[in-house]
C-alpha atoms as a PDB file:
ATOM      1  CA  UNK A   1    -109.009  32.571 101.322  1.00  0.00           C
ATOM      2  CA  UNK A   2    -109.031  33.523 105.172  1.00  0.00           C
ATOM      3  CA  UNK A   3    -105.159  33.968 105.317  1.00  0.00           C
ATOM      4  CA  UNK A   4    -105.169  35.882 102.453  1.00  0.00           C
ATOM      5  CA  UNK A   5    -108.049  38.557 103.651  1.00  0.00           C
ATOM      6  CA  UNK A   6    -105.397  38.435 106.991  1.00  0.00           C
ATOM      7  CA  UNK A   7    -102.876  39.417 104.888  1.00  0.00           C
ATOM      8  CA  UNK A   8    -104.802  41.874 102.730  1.00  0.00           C
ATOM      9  CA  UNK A   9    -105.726  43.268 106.435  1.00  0.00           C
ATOM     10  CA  UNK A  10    -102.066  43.380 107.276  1.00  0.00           C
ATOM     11  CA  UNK A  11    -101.216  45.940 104.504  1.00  0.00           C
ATOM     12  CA  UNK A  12    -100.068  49.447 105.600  1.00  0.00           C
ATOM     13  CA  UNK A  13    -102.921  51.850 104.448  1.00  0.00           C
ATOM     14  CA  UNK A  14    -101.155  55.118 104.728  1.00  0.00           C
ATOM     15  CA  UNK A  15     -97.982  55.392 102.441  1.00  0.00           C
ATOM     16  CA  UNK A  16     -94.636  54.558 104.487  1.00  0.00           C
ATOM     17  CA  UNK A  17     -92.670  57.395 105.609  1.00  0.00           C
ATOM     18  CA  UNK A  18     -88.923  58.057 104.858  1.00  0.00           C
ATOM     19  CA  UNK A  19     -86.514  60.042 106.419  1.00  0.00           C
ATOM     20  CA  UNK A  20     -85.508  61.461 102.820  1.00  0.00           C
ATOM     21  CA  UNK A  21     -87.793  62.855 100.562  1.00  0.00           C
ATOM     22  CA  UNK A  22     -87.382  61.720  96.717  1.00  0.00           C
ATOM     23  CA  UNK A  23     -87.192  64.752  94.129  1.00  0.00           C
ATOM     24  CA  UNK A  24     -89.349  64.633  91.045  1.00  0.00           C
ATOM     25  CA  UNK A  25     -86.959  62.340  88.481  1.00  0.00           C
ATOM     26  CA  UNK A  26     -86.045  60.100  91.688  1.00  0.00           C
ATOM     27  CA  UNK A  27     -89.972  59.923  91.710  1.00  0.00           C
ATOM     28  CA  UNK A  28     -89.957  59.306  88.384  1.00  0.00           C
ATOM     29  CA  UNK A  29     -87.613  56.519  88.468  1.00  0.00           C
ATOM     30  CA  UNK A  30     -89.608  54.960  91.371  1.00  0.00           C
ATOM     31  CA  UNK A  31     -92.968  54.656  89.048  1.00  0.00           C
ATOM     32  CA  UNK A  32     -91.030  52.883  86.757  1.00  0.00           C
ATOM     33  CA  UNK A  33     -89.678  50.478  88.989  1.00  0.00           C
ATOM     34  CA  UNK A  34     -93.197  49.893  90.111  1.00  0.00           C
ATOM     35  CA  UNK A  35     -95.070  49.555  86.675  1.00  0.00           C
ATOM     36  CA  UNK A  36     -91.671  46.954  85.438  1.00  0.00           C
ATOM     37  CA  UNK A  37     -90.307  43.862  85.746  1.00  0.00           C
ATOM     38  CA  UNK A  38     -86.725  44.785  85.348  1.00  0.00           C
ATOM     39  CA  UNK A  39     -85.990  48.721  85.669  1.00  0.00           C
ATOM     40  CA  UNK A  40     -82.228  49.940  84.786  1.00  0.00           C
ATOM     41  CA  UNK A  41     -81.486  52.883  87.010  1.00  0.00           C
ATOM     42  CA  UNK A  42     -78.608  54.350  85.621  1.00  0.00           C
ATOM     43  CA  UNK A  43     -76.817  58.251  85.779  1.00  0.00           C
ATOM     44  CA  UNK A  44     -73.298  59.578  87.545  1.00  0.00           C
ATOM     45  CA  UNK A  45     -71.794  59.599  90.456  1.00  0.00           C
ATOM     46  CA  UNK A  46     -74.004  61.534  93.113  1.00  0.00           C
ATOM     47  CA  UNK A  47     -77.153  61.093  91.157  1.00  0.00           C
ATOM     48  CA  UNK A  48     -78.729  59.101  93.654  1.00  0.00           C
ATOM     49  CA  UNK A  49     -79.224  55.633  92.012  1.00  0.00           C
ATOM     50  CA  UNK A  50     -79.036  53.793  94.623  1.00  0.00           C
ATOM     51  CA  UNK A  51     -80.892  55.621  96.990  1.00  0.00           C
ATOM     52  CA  UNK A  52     -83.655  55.456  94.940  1.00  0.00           C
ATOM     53  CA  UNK A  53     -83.355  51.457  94.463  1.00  0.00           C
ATOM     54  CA  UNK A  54     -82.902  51.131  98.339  1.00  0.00           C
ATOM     55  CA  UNK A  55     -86.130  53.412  98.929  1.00  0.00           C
ATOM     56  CA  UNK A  56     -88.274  51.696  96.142  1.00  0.00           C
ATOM     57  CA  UNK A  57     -87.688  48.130  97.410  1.00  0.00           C
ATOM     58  CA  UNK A  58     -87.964  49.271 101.573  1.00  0.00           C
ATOM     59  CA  UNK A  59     -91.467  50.599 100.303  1.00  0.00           C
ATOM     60  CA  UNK A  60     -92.201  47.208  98.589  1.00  0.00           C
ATOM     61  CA  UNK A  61     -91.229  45.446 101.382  1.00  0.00           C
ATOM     62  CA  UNK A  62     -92.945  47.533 104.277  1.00  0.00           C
ATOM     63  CA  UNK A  63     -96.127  47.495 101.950  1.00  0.00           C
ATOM     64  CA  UNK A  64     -96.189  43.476 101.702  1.00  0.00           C
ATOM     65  CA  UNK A  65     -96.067  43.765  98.016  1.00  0.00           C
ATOM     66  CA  UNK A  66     -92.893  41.515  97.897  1.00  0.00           C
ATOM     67  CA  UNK A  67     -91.476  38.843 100.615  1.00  0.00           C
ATOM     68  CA  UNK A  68     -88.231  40.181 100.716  1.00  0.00           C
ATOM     69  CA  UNK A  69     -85.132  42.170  99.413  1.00  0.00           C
ATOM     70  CA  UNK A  70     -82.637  40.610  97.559  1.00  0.00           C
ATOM     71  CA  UNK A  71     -79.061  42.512  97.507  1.00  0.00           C
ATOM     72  CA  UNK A  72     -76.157  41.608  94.781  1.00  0.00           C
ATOM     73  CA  UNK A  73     -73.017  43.333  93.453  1.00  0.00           C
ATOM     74  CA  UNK A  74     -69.692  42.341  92.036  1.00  0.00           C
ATOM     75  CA  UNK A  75     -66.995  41.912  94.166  1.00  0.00           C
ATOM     76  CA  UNK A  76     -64.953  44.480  92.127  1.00  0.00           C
ATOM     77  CA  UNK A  77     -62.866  47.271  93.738  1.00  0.00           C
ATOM     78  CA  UNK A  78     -61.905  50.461  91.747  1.00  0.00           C
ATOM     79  CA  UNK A  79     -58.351  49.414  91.209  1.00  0.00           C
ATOM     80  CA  UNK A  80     -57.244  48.643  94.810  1.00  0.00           C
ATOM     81  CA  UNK A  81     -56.681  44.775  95.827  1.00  0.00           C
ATOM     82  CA  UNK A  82     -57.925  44.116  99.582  1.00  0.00           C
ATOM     83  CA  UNK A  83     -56.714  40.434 100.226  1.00  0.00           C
ATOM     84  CA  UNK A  84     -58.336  38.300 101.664  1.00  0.00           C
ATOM     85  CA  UNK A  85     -61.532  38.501 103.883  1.00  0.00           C
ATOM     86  CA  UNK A  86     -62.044  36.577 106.663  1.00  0.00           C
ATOM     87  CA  UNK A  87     -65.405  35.610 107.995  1.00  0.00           C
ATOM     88  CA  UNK A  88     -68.730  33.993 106.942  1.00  0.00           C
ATOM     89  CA  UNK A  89     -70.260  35.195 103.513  1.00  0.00           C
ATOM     90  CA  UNK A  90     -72.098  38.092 104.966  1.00  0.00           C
ATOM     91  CA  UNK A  91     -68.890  38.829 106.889  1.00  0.00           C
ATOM     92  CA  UNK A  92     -66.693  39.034 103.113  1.00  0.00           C
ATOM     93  CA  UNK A  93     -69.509  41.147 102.112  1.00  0.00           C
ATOM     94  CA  UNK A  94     -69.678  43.534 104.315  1.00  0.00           C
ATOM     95  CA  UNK A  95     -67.322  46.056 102.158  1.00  0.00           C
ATOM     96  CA  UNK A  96     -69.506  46.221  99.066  1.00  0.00           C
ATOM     97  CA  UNK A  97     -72.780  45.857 100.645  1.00  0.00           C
ATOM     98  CA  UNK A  98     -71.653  49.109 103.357  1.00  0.00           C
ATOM     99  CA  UNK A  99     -73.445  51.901 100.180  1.00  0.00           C
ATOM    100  CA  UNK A 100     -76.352  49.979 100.109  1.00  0.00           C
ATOM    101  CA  UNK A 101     -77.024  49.483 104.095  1.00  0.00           C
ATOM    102  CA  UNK A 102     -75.952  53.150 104.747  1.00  0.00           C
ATOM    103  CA  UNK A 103     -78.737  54.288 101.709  1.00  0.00           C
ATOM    104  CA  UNK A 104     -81.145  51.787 104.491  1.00  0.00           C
ATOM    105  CA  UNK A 105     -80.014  53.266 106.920  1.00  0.00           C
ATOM    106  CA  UNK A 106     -81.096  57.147 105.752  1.00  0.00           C
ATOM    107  CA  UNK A 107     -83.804  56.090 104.766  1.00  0.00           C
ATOM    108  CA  UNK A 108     -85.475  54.686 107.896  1.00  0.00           C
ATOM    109  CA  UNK A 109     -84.466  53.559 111.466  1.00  0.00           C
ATOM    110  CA  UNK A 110     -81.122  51.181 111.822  1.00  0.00           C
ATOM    111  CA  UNK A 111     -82.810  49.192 114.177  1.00  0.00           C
ATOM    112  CA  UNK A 112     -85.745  48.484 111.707  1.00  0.00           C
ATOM    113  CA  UNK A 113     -83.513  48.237 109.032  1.00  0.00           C
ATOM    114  CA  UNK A 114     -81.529  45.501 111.060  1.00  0.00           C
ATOM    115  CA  UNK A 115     -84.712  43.591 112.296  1.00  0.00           C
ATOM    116  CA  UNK A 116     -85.318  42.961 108.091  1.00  0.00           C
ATOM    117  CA  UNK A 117     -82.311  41.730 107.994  1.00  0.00           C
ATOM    118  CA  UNK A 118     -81.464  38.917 110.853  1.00  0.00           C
ATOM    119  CA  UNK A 119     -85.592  37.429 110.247  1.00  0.00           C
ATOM    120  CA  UNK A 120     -84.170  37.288 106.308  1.00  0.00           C
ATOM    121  CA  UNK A 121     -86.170  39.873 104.627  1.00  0.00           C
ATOM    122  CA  UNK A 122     -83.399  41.407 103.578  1.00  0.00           C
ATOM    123  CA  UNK A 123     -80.990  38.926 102.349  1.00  0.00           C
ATOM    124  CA  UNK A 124     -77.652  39.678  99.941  1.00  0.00           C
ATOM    125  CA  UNK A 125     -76.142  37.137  97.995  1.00  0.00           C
ATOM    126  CA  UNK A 126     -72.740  36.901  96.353  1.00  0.00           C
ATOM    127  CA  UNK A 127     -73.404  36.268  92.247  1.00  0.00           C
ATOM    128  CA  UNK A 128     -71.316  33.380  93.025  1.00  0.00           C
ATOM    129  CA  UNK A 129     -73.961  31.820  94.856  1.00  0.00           C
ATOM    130  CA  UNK A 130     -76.414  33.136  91.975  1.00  0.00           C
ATOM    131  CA  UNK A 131     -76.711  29.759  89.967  1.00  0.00           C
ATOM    132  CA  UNK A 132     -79.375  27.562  90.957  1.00  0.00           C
ATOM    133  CA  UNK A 133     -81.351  30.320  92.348  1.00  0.00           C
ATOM    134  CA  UNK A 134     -84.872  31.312  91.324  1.00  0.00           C
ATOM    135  CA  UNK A 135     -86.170  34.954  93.042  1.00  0.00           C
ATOM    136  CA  UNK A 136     -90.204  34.423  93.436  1.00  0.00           C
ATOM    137  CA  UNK A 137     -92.245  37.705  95.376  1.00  0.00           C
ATOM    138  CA  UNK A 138     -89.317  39.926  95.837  1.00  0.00           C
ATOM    139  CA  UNK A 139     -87.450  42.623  94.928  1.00  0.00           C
ATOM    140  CA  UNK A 140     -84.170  42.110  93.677  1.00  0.00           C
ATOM    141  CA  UNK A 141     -81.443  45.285  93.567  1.00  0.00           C
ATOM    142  CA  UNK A 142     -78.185  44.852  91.570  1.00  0.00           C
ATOM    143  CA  UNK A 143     -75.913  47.534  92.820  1.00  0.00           C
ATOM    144  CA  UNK A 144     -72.572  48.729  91.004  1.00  0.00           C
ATOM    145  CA  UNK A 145     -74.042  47.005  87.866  1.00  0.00           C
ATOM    146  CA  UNK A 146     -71.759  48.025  85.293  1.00  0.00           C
ATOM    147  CA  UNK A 147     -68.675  45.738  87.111  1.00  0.00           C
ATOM    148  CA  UNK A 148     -70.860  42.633  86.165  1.00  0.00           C
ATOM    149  CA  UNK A 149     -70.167  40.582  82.768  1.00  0.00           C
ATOM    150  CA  UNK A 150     -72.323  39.960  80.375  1.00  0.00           C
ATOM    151  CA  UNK A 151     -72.217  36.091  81.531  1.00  0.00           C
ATOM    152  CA  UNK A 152     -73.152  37.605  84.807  1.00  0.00           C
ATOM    153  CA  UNK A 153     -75.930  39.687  83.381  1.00  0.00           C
ATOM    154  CA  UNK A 154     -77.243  36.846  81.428  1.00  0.00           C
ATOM    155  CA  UNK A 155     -77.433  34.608  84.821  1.00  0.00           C
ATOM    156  CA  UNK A 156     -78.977  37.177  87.109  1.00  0.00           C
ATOM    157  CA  UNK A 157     -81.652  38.054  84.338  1.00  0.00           C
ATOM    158  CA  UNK A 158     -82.359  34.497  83.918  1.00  0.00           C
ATOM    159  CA  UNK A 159     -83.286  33.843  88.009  1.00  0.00           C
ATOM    160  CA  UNK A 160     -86.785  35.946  87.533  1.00  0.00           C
ATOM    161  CA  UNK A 161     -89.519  34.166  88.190  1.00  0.00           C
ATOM    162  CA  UNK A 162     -93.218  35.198  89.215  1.00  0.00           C
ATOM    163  CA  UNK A 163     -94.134  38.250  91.260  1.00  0.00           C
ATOM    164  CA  UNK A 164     -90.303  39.625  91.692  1.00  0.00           C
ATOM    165  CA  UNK A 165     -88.704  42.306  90.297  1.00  0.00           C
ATOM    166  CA  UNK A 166     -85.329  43.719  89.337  1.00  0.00           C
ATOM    167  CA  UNK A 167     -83.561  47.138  89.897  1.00  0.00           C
ATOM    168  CA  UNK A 168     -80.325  47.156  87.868  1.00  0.00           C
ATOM    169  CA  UNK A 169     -77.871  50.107  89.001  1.00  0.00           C
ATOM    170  CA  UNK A 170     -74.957  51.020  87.431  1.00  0.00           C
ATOM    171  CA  UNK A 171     -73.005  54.038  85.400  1.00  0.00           C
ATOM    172  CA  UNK A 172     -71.138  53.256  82.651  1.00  0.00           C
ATOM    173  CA  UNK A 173     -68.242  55.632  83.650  1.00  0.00           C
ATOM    174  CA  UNK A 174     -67.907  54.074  86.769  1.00  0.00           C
ATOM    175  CA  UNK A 175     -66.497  50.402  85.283  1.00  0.00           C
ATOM    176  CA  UNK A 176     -63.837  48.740  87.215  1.00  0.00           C
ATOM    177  CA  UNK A 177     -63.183  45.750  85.252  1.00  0.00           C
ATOM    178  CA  UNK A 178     -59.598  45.095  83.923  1.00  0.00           C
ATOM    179  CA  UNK A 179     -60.961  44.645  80.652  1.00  0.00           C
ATOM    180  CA  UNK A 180     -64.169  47.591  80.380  1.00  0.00           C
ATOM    181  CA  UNK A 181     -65.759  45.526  76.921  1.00  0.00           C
ATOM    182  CA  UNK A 182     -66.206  42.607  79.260  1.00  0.00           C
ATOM    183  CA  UNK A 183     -68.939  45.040  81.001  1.00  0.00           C
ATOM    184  CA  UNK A 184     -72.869  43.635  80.370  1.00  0.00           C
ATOM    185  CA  UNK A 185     -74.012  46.889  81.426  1.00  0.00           C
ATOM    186  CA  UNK A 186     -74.415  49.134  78.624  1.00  0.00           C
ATOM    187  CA  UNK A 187     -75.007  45.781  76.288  1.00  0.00           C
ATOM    188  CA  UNK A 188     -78.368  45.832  78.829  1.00  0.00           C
ATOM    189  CA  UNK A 189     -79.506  49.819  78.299  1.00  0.00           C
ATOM    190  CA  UNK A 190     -79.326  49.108  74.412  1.00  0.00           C
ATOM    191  CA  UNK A 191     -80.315  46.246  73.798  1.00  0.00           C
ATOM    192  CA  UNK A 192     -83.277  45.400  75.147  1.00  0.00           C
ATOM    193  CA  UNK A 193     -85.664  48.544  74.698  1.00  0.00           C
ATOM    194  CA  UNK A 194     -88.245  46.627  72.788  1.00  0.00           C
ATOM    195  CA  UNK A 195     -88.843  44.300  75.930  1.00  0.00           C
ATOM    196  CA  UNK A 196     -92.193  44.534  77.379  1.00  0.00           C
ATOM    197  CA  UNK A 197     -91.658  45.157  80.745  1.00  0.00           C
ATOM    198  CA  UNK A 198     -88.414  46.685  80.774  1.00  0.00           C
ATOM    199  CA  UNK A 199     -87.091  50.272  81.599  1.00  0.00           C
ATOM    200  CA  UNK A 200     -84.269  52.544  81.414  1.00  0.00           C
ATOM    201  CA  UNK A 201     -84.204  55.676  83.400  1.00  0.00           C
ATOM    202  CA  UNK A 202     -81.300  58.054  83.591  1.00  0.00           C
ATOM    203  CA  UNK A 203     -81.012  60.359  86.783  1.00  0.00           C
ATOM    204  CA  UNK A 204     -78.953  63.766  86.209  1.00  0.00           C
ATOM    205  CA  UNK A 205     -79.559  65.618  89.262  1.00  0.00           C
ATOM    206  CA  UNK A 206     -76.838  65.815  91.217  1.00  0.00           C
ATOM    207  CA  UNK A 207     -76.972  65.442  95.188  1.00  0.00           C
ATOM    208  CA  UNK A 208     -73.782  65.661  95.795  1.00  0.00           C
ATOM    209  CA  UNK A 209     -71.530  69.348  96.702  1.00  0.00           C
ATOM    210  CA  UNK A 210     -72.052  71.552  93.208  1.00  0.00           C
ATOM    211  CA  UNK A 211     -67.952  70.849  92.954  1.00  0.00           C
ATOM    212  CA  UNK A 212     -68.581  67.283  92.404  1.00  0.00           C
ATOM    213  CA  UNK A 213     -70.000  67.390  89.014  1.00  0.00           C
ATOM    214  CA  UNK A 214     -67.894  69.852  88.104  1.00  0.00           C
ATOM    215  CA  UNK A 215     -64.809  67.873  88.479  1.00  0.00           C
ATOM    216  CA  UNK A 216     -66.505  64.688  86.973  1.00  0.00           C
ATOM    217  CA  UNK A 217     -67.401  66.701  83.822  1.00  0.00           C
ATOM    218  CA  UNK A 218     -63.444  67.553  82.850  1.00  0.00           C
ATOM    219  CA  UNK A 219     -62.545  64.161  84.139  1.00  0.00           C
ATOM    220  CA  UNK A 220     -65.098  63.158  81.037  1.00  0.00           C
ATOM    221  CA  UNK A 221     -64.304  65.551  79.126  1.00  0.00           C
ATOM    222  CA  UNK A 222     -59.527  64.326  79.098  1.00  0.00           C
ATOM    223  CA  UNK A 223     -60.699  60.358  79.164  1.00  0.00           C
ATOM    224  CA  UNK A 224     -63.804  59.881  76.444  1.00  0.00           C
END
């Protein structure tokens, strides 16, 4: 009982401050995250999914409400083949993780952001290395979402396990896969509505330059 008053005690009491603000669907998206299990934060490019994911689970973190952050995304480029990596894990990494750290990094100070990251709080891990694993008291963000199979769904879905949740991030338009019906993504945003505890939210703002969406909308508009 005494350890957990001390960490009770421990608990910021003022709310943690960002460097960027959240707008009002971003806030939105962040109360669902917080009343869910597993929260699908989907929307196009610009729309500031992952922002929101990386804010959401640095507050979690910062407030002691979860142990740490887990980071995962496919290993899936759009459509150019890098070779090999050399290097440890973190080290192979290091090209698909970059979005998410830089979103840390905006967010709040590098040199916090780093501190999380060599004591472990903020740990990624390759879905290769998912099987086996079970996430207890954390927060677990799934970036680039919609380049993960459904097998690959099914196994991150399954590693839930008390006091962690998930933030699934993805945009259907956005697929890289050789074969797009081998996606799990959209399979997730339909089909599992009825499932106490989980969420879809769909951001539209776009935080991008105005041109952006603009040039996204006829690229829609010549490939649906």
């Amino acid at each position: 009982m005494e350890n957990q008053s001390v960490s009770q005690k421990r608990k910021p009491k003022n709310p943690i401050k960002f460097q960027v603000a959240l707008n009002e669907e971003q806030k939105d998206a962040k109360a669902a995250v917080l009343r869910n299990k597993i929260t699908v934060i989907k929307g196009q490019a610009g729309s500031g999914k992952s922002l929101v994911a990386a804010q959401v689970a640095l507050d979690m973190l910062f407030r002691r409400d979860v142990e740490k952050i887990v980071l995962t995304r496919p290993a899936v480029t759009s459509g150019e083949e890098i070779g090999y990596l050399p290097g440890d894990k973190d080290a192979k990494l290091a090209p698909y993780t970059a979005a998410i750290y830089d979103n840390m990094y905006r967010l709040y100070s590098k040199e916090k952001i780093d501190k999380e990251i060599t004591e472990g709080r903020i740990e990624v891990i390759p879905l290769a290395f998912m099987r086996g694993r079970n996430f207890t008291n954390c927060v677990v963000v799934i970036d680039e979402s919609q380049n993960i199979t459904h097998r690959q769904m099914e196994l991150l879905l399954g590693r839930l396990c008390t006091g962690a949740k998930m933030i699934v991030v993805g945009d259907t338009s956005q697929i890289d896969l050789k074969d797009r019906k081998m996606s799990g993504f959209q399979f997730l945003c339909t089909n599992f509505k009825e499932v106490q505890g989980f969420e879809v939210i769909t951001l539209k703002t776009n935080h991008r330059d105005p041109i952006v969406e603009d040039i996204l909308k006829i690229y829609k508009e010549h490939t649906d």
